[in-house]
PDB file of N, CA and C in Angstrom:
ATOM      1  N   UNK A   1      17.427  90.560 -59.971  1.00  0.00           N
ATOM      2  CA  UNK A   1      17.294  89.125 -60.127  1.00  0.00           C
ATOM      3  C   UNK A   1      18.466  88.552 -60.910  1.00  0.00           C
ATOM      4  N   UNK A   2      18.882  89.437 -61.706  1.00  0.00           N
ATOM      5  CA  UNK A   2      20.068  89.002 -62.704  1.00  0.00           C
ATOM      6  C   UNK A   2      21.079  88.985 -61.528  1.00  0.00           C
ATOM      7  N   UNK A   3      21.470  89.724 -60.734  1.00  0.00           N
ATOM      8  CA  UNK A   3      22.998  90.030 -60.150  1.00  0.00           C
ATOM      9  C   UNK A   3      22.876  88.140 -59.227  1.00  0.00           C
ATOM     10  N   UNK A   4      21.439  88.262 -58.567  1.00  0.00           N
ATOM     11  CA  UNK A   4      21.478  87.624 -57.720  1.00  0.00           C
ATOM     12  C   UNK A   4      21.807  85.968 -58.006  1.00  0.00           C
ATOM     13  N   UNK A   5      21.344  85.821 -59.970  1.00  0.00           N
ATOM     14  CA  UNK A   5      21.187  84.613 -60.445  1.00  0.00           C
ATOM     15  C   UNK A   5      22.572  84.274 -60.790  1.00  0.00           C
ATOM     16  N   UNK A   6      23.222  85.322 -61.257  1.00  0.00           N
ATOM     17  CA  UNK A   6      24.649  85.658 -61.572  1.00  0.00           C
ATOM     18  C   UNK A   6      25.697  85.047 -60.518  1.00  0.00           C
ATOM     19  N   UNK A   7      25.564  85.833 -59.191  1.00  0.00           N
ATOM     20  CA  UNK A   7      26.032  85.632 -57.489  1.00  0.00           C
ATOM     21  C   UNK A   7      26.192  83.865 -57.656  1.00  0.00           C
ATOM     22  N   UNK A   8      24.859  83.366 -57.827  1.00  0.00           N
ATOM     23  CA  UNK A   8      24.656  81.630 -57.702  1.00  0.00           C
ATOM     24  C   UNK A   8      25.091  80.637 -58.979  1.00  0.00           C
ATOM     25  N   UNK A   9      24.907  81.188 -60.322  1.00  0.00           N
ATOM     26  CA  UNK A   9      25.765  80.638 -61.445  1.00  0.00           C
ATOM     27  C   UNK A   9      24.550  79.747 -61.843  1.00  0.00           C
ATOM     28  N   UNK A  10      23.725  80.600 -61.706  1.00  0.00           N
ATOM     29  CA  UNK A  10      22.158  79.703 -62.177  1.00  0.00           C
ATOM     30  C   UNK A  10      21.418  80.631 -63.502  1.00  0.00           C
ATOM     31  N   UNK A  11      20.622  79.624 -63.879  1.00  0.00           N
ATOM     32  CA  UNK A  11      20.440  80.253 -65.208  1.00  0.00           C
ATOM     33  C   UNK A  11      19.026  80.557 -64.618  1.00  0.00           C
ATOM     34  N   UNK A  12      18.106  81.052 -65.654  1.00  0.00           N
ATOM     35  CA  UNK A  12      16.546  81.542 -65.651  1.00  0.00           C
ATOM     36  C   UNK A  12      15.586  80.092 -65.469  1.00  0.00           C
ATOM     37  N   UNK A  13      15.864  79.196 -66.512  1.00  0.00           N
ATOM     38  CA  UNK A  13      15.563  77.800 -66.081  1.00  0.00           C
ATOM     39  C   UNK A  13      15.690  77.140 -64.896  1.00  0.00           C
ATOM     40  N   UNK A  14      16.663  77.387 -64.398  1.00  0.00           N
ATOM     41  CA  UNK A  14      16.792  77.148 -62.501  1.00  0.00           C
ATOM     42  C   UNK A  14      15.852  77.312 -61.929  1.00  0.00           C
ATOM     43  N   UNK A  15      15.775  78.922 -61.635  1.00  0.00           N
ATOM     44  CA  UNK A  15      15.362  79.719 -60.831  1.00  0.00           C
ATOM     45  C   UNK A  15      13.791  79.462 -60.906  1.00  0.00           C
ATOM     46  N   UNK A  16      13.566  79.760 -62.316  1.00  0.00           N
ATOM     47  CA  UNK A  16      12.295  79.000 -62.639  1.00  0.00           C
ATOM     48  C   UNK A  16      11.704  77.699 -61.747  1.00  0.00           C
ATOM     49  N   UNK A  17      12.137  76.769 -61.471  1.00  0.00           N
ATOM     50  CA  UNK A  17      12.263  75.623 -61.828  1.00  0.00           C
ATOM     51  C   UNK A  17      11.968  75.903 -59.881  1.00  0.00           C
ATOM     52  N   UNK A  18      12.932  76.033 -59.415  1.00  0.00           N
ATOM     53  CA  UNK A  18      13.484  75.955 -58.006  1.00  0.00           C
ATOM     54  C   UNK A  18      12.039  77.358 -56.951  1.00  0.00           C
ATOM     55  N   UNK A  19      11.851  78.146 -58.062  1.00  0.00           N
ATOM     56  CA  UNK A  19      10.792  79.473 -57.752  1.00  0.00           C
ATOM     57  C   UNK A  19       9.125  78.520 -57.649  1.00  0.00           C
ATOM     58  N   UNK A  20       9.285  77.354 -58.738  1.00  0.00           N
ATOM     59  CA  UNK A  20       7.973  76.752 -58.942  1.00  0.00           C
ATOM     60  C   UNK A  20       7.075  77.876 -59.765  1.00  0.00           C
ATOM     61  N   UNK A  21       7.891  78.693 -60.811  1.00  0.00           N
ATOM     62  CA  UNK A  21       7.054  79.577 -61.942  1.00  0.00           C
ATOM     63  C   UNK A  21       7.506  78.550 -63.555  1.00  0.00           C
ATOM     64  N   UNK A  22       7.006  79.604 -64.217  1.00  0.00           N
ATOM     65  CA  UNK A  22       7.439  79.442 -65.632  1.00  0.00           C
ATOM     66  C   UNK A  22       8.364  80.213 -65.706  1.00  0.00           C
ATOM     67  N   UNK A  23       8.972  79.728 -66.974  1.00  0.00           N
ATOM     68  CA  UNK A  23      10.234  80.167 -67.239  1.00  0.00           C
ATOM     69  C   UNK A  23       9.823  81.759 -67.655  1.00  0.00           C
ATOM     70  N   UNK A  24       8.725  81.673 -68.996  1.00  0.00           N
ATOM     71  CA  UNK A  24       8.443  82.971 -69.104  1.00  0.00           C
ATOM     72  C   UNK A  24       8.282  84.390 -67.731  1.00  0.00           C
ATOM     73  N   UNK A  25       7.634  83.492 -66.560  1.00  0.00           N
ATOM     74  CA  UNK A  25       7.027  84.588 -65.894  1.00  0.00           C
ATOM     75  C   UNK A  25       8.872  85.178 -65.422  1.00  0.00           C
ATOM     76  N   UNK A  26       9.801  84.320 -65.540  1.00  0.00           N
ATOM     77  CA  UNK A  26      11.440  84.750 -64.672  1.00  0.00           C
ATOM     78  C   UNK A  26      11.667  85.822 -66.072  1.00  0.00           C
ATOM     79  N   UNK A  27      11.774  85.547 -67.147  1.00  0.00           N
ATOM     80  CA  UNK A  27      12.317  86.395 -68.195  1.00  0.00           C
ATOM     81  C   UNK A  27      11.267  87.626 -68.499  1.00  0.00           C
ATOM     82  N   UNK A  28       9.922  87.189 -67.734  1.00  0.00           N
ATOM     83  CA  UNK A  28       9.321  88.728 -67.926  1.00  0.00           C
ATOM     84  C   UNK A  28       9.739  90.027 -67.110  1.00  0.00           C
ATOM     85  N   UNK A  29      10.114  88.900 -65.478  1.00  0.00           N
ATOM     86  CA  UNK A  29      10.408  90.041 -64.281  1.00  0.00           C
ATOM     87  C   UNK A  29      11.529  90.763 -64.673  1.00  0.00           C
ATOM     88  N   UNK A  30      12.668  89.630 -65.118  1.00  0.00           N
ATOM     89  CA  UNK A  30      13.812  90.408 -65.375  1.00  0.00           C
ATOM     90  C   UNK A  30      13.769  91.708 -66.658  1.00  0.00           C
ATOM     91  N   UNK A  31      12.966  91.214 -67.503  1.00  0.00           N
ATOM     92  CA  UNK A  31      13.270  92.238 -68.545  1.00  0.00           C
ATOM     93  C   UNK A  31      12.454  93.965 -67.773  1.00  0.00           C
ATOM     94  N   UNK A  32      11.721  93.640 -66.631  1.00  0.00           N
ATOM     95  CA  UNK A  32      11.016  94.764 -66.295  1.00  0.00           C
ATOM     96  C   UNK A  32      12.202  96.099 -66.087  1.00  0.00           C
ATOM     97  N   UNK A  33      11.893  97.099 -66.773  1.00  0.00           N
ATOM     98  CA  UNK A  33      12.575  98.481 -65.997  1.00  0.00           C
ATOM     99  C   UNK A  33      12.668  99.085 -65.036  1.00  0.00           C
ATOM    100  N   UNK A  34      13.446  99.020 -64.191  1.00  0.00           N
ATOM    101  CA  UNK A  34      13.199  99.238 -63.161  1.00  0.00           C
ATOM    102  C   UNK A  34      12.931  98.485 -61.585  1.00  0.00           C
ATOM    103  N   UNK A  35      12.054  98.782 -61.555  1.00  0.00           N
ATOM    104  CA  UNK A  35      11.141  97.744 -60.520  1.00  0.00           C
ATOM    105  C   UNK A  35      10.372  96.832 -61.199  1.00  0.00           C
ATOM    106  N   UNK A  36      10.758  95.559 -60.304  1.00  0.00           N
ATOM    107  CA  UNK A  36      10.168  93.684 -60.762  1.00  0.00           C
ATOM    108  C   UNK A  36       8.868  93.940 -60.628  1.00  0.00           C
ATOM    109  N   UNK A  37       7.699  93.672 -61.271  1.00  0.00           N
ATOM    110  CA  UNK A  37       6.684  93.486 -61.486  1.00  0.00           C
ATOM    111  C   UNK A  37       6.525  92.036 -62.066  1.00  0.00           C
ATOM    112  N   UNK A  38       5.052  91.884 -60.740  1.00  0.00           N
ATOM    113  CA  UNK A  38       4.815  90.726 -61.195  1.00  0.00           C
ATOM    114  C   UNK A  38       3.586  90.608 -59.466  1.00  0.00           C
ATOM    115  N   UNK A  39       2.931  89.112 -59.507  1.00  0.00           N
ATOM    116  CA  UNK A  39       1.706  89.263 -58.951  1.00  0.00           C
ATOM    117  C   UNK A  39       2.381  88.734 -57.743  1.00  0.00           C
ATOM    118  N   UNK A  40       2.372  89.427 -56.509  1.00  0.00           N
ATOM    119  CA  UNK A  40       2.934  89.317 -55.258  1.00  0.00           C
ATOM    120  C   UNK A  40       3.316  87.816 -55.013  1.00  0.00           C
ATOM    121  N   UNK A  41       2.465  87.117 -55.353  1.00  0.00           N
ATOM    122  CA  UNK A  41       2.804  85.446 -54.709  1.00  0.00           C
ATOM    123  C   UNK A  41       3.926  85.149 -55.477  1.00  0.00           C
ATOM    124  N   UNK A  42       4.110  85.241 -56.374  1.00  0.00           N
ATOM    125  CA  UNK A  42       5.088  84.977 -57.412  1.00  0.00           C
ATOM    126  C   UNK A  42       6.005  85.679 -57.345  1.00  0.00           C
ATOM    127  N   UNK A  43       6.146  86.992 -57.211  1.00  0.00           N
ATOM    128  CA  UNK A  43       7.463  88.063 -56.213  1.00  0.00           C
ATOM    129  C   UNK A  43       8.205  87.234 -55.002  1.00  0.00           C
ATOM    130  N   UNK A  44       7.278  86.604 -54.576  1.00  0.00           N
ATOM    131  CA  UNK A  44       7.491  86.082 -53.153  1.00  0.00           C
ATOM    132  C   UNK A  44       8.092  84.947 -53.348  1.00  0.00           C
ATOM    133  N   UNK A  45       7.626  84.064 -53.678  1.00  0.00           N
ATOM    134  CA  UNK A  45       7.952  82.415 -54.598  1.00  0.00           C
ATOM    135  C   UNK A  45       9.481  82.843 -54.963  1.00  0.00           C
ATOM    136  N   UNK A  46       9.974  83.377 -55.963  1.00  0.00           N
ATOM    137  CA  UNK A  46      11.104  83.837 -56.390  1.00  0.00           C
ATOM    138  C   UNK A  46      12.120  84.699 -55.115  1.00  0.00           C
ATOM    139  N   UNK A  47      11.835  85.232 -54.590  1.00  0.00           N
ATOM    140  CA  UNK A  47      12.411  85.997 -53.749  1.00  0.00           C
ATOM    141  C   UNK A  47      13.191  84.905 -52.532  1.00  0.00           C
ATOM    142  N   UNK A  48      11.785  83.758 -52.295  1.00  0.00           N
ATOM    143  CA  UNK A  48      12.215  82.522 -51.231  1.00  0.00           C
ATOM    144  C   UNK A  48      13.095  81.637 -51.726  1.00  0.00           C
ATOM    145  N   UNK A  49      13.322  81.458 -53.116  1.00  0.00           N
ATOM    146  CA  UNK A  49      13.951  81.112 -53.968  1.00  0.00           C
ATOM    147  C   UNK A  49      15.308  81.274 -54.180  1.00  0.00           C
ATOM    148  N   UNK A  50      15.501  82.009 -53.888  1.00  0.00           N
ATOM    149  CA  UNK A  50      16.597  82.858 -54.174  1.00  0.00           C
ATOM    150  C   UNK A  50      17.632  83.099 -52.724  1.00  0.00           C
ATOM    151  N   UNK A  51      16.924  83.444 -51.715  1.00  0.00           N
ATOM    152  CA  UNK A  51      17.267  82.908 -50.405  1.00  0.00           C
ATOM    153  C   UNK A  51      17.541  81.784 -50.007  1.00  0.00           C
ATOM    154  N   UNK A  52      16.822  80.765 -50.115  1.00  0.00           N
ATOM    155  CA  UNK A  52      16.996  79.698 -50.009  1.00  0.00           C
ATOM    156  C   UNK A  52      18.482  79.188 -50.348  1.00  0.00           C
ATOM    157  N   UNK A  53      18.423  79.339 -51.651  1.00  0.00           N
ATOM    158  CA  UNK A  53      20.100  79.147 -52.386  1.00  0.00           C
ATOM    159  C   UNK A  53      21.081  79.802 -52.280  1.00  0.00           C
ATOM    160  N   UNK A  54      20.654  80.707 -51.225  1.00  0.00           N
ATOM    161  CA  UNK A  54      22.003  81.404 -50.619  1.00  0.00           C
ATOM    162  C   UNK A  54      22.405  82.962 -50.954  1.00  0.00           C
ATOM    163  N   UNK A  55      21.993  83.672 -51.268  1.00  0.00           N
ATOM    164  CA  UNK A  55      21.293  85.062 -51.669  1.00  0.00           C
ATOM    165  C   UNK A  55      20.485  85.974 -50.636  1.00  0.00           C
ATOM    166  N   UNK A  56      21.484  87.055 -50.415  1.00  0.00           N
ATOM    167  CA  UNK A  56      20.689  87.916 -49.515  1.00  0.00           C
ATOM    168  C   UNK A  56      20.862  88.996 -49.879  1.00  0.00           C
ATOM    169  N   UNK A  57      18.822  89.264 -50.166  1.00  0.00           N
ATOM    170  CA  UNK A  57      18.287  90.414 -50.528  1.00  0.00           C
ATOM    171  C   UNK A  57      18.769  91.881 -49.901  1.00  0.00           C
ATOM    172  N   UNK A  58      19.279  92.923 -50.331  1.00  0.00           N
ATOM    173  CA  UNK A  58      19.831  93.965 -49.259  1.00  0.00           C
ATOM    174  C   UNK A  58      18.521  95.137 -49.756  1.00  0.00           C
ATOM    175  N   UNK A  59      17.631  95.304 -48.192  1.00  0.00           N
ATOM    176  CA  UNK A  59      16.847  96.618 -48.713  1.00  0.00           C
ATOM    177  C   UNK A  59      17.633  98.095 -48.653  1.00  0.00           C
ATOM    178  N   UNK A  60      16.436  99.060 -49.041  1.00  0.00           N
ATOM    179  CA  UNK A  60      16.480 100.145 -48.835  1.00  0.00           C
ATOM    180  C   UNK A  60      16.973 100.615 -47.300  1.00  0.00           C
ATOM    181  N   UNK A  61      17.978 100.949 -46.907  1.00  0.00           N
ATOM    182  CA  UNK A  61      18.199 101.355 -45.345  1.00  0.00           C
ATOM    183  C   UNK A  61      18.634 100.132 -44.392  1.00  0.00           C
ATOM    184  N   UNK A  62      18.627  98.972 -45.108  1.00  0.00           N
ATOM    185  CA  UNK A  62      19.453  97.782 -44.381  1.00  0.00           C
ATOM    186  C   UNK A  62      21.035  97.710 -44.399  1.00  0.00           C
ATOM    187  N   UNK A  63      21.355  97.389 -43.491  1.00  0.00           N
ATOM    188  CA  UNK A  63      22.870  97.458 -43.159  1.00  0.00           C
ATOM    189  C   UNK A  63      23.550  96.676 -44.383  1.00  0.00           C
ATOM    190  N   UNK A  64      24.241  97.297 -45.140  1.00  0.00           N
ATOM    191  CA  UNK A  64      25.037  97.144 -46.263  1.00  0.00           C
ATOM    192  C   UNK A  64      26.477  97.729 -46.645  1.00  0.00           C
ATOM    193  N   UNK A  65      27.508  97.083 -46.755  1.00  0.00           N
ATOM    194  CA  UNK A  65      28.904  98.488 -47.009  1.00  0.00           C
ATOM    195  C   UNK A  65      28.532  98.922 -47.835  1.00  0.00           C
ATOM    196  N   UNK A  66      27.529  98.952 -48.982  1.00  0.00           N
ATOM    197  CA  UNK A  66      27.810 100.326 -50.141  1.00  0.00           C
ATOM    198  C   UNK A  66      26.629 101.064 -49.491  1.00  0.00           C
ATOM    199  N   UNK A  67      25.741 100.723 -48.453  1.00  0.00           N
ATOM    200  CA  UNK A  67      24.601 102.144 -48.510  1.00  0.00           C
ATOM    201  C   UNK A  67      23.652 101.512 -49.134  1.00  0.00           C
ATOM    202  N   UNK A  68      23.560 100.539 -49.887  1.00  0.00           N
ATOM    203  CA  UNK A  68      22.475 101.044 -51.195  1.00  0.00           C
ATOM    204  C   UNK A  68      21.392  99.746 -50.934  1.00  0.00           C
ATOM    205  N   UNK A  69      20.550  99.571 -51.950  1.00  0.00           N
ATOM    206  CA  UNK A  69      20.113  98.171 -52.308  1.00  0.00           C
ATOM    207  C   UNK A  69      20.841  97.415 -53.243  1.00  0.00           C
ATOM    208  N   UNK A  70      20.672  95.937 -52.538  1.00  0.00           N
ATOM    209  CA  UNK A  70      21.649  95.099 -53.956  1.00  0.00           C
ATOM    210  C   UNK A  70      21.117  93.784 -53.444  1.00  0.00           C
ATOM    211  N   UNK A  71      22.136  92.847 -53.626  1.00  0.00           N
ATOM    212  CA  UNK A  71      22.526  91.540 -53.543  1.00  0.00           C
ATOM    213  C   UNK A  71      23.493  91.070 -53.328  1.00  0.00           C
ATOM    214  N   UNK A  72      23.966  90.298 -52.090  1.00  0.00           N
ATOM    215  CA  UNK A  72      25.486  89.792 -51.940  1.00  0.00           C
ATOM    216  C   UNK A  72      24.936  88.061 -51.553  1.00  0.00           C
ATOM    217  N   UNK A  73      26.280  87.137 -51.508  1.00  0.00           N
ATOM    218  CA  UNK A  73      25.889  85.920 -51.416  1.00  0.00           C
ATOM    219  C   UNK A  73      26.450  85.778 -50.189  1.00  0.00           C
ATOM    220  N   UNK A  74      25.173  85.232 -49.309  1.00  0.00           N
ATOM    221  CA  UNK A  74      25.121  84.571 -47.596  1.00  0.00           C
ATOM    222  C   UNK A  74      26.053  83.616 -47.170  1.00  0.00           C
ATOM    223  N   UNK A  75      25.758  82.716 -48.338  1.00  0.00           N
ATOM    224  CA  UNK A  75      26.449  81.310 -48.149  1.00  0.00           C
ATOM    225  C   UNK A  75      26.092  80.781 -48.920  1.00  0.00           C
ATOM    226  N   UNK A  76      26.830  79.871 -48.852  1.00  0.00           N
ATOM    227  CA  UNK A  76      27.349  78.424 -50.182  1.00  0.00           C
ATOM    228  C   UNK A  76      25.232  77.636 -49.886  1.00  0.00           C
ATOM    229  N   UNK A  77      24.565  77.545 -50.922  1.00  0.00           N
ATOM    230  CA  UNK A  77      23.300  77.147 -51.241  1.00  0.00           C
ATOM    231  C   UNK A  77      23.017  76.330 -52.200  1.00  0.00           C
ATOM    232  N   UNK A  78      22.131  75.878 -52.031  1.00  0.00           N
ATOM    233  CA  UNK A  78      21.545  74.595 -53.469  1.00  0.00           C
ATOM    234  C   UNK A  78      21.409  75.343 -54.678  1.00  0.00           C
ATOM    235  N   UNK A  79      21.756  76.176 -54.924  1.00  0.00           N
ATOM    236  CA  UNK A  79      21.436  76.532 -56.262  1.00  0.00           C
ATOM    237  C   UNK A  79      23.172  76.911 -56.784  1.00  0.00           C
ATOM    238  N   UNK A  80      24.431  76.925 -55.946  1.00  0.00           N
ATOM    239  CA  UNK A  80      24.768  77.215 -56.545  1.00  0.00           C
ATOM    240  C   UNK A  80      25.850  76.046 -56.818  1.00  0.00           C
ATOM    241  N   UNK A  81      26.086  76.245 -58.325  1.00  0.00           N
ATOM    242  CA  UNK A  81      27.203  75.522 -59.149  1.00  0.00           C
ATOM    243  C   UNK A  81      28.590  75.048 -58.664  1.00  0.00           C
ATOM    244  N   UNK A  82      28.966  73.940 -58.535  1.00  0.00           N
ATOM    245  CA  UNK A  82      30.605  73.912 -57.869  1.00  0.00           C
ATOM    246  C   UNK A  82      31.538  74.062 -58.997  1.00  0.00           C
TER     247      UNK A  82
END
């Protein structure tokens, strides 16, 4: 969530804001180890969020140049900063 908020030049308050959560529930996911925890609708909320503004999620086994899971930016989106 950090790389991806990073990618867009948006803060936790944004994302918040733009996710339709609390700010707390964005600074809880992020501080999680590991894997984001948190109650599916709200995984989801954030995730559409984040897409929306131009952010694309890379899974496990999805076509990516490094192989891996990550985050790269799609295109120029409402969330991000000029």
């Amino acid at each position: 969530m950090r790389a991806a908020r990073a990618l867009l030049g948006m803060d936790q308050r944004r994302l918040a804001a733009l996710a339709e959560v609390s700010l707390p529930t964005i600074q809880r996911m992020e501080a999680s180890d590991g894997q984001v925890r948190g109650v599916v609708d709200t995984l989801v909320k954030v995730v559409d969020a984040l897409e929306k503004a131009g952010v694309e999620l890379i899974g496990d086994g999805a076509a990516s140049q490094g192989g891996g899971r990550g985050v790269r930016l799609r295109s120029v989106g409402i969330g991000r900063q000029p």
